[in-house]
C-alpha atoms as a PDB file:
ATOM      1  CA  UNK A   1      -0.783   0.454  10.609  1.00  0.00           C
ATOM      2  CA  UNK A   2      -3.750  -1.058  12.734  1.00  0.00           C
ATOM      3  CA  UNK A   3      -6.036  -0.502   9.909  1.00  0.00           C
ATOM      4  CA  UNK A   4      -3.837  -1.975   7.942  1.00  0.00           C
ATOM      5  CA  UNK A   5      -3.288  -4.865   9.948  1.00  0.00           C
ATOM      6  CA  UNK A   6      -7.108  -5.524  10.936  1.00  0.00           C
ATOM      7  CA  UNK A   7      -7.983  -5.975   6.851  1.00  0.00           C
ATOM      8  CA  UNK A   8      -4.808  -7.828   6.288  1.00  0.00           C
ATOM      9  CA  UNK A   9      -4.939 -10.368   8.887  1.00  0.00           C
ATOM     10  CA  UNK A  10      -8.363 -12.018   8.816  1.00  0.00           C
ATOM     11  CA  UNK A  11      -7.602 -15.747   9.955  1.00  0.00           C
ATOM     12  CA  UNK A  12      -6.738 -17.297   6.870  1.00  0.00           C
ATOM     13  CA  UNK A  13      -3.513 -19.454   6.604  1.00  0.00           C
ATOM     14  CA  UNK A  14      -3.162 -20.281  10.044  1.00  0.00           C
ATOM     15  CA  UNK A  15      -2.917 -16.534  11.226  1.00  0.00           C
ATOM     16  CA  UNK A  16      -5.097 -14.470  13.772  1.00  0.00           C
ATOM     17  CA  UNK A  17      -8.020 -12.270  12.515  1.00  0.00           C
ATOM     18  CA  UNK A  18      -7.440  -9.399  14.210  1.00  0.00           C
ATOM     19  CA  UNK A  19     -10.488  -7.292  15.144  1.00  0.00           C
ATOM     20  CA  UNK A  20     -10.141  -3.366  16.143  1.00  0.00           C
ATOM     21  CA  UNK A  21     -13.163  -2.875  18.700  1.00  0.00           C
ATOM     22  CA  UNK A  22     -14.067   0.259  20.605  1.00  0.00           C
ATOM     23  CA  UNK A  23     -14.117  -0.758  24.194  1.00  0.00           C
ATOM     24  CA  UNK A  24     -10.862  -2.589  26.289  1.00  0.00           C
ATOM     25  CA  UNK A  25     -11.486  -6.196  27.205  1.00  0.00           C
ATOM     26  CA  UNK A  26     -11.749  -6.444  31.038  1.00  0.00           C
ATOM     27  CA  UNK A  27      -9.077  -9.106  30.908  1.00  0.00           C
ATOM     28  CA  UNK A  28      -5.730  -7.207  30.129  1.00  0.00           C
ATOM     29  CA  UNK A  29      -4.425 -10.665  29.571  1.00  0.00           C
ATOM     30  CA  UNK A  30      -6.780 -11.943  27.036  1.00  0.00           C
ATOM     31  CA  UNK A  31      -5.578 -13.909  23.862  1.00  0.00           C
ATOM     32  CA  UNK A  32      -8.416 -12.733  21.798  1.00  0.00           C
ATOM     33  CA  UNK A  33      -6.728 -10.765  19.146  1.00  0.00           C
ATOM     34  CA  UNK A  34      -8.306  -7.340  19.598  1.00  0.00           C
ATOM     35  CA  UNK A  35      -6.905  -3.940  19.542  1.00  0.00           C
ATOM     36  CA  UNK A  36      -9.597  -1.278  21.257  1.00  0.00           C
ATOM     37  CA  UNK A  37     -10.250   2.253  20.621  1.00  0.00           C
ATOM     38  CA  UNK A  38     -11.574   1.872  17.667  1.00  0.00           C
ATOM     39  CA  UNK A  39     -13.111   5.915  17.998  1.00  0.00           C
ATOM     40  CA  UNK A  40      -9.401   6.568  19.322  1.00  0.00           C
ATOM     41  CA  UNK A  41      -8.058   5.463  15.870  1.00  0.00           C
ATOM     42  CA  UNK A  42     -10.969   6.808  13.951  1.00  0.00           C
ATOM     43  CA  UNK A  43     -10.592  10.153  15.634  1.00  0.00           C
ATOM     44  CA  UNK A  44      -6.624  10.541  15.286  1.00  0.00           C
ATOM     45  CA  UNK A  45      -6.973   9.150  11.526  1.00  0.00           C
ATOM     46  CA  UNK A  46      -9.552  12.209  11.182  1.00  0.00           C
ATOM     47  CA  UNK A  47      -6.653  14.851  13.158  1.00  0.00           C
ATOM     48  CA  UNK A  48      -3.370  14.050  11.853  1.00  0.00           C
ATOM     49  CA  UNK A  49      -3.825  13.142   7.939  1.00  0.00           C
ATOM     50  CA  UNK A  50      -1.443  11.240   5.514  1.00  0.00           C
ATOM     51  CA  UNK A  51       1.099  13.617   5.101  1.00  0.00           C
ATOM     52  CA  UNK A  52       4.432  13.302   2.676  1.00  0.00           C
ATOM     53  CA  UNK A  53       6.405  11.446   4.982  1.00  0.00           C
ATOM     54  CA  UNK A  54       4.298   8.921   5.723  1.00  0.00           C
ATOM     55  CA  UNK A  55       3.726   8.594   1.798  1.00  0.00           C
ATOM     56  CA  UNK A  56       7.574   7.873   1.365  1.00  0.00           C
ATOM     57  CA  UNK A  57       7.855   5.675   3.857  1.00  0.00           C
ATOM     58  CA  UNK A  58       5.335   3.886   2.137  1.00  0.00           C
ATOM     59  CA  UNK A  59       7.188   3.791  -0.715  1.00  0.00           C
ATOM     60  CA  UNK A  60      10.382   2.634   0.253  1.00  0.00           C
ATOM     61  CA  UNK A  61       8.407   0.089   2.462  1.00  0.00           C
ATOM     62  CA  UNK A  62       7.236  -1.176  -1.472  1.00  0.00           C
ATOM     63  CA  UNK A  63      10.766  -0.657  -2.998  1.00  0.00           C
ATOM     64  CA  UNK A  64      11.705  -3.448  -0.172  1.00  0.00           C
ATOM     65  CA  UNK A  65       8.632  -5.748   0.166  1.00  0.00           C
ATOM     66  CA  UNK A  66       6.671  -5.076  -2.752  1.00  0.00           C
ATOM     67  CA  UNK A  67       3.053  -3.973  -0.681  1.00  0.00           C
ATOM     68  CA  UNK A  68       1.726  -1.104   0.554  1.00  0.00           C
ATOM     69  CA  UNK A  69      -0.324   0.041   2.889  1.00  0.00           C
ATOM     70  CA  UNK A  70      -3.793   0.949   1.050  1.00  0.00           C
ATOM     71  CA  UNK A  71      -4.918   3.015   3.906  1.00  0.00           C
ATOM     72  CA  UNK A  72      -1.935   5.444   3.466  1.00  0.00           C
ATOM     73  CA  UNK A  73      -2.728   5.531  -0.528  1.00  0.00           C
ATOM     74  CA  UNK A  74      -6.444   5.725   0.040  1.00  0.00           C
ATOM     75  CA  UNK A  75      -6.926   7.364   3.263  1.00  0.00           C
ATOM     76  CA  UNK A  76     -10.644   7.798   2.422  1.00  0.00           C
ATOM     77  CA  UNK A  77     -11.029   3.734   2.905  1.00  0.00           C
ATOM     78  CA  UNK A  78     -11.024   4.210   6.711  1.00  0.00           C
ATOM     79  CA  UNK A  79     -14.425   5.780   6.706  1.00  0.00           C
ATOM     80  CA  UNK A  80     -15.456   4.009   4.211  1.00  0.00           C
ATOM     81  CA  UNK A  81     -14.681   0.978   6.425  1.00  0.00           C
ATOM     82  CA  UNK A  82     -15.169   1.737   9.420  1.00  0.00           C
ATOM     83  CA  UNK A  83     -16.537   5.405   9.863  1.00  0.00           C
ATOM     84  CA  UNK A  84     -19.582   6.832   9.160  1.00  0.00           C
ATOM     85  CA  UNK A  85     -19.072   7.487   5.597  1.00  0.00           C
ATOM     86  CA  UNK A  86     -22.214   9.394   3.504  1.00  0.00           C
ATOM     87  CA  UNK A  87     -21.283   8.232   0.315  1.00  0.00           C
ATOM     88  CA  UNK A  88     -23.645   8.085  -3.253  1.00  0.00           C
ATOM     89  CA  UNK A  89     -26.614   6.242  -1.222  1.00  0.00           C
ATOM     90  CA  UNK A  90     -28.166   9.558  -0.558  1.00  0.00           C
ATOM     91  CA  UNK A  91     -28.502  10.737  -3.644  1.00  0.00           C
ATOM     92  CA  UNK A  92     -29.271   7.571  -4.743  1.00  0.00           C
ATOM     93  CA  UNK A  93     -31.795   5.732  -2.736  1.00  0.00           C
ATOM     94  CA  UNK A  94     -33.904   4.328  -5.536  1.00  0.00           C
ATOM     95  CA  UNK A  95     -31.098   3.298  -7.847  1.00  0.00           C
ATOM     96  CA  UNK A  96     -29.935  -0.478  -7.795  1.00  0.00           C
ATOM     97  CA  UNK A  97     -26.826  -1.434  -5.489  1.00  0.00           C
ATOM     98  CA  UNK A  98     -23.843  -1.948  -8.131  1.00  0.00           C
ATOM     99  CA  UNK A  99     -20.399  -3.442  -7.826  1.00  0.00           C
ATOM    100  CA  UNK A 100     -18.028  -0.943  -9.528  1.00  0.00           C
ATOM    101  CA  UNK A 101     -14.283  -2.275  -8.150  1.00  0.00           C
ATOM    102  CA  UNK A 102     -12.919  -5.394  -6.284  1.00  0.00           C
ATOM    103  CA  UNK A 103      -9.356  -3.990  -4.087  1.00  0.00           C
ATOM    104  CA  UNK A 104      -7.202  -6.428  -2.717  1.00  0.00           C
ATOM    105  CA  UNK A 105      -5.578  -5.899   0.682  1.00  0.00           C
ATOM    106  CA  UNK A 106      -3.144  -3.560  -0.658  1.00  0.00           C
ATOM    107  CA  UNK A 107      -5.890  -1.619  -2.317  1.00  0.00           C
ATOM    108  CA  UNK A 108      -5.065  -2.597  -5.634  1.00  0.00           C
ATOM    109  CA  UNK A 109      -8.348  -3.152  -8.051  1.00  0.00           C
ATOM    110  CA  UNK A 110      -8.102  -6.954  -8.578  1.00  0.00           C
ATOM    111  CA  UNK A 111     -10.622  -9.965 -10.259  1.00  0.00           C
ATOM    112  CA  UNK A 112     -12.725 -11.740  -7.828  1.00  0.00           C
ATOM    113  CA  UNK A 113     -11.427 -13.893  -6.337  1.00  0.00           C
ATOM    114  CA  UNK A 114     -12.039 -17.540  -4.602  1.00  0.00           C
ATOM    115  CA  UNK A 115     -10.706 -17.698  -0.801  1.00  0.00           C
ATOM    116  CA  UNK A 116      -8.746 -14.627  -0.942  1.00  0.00           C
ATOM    117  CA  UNK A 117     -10.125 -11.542   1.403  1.00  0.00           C
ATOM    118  CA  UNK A 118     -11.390  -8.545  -1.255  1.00  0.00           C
ATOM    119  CA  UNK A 119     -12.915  -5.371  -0.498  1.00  0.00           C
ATOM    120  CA  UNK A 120     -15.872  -4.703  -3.036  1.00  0.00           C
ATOM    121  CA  UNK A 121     -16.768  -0.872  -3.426  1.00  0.00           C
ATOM    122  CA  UNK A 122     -20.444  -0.403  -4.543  1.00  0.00           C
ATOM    123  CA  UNK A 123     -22.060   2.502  -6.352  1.00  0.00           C
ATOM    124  CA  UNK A 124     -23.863   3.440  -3.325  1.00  0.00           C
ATOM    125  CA  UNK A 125     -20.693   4.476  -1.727  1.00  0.00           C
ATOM    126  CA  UNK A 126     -20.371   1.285   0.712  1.00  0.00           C
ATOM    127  CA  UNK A 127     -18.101  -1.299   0.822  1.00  0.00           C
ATOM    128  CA  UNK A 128     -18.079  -4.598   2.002  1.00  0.00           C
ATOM    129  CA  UNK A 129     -14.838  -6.859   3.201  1.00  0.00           C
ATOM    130  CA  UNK A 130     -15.625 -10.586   2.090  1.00  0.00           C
ATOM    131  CA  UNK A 131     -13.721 -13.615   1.442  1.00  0.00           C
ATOM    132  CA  UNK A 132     -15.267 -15.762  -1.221  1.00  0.00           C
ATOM    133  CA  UNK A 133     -15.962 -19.463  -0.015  1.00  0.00           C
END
């Protein structure tokens, strides 16, 4: 859900961008939308894997709202986003960067678009979060 929630919400529309970091902020009563352990996260993502349940939930939650969670439909984008993920670029270190898919929030493969935040997935295995201008 806090993956979910840090790609989601990213200060457009008069909402917070929410940022997961890896430390606590010294101030327990800051207003600075963070959520910290980031290697907390990464490392219970990494131990307890999308299982069934959590796959219906995430359907019904769609039946009712029409969106999903992308990170519980592509698990693989948490590394990719914020892990350590080895993708194609080692094999591949001469060969050109190419754009191969745009995903929207919900990790559906989408147009680019203007204003809108997009992830855009790259032959060389990365993947970059951007909102056009």
């Amino acid at each position: 859900m806090v993956f979910y929630m840090a790609t989601r919400y990213e200060g457009e529309n008069g909402e917070v961008d929410l940022f997961i970091i890896d430390s606590i902020p010294r101030d327990n009563k800051t207003k600075v939308p963070v959520h910290g352990m980031l290697s907390v996260l990464l490392q219970w993502h990494e131990e307890d894997p999308v299982d069934d349940w959590e796959r219906k939930r995430n359907e019904v939650i769609y039946s009712y709202q029409g969106n999903r969670n992308p990170f519980i439909d592509r698990p693989e984008f948490v590394e990719m986003i914020w892990g350590t993920y080895v993708g194609v670029e080692d094999y591949a270190k001469d060969e050109a960067k190419e754009l191969i898919m745009v995903l929207d929030v919900l990790g559906r493969e989408v147009e680019i678009e203007r204003g809108v935040l997009q992830f855009y997935i790259y032959s060389d295995g990365s993947v970059e979060k951007r909102v056009l201008r």
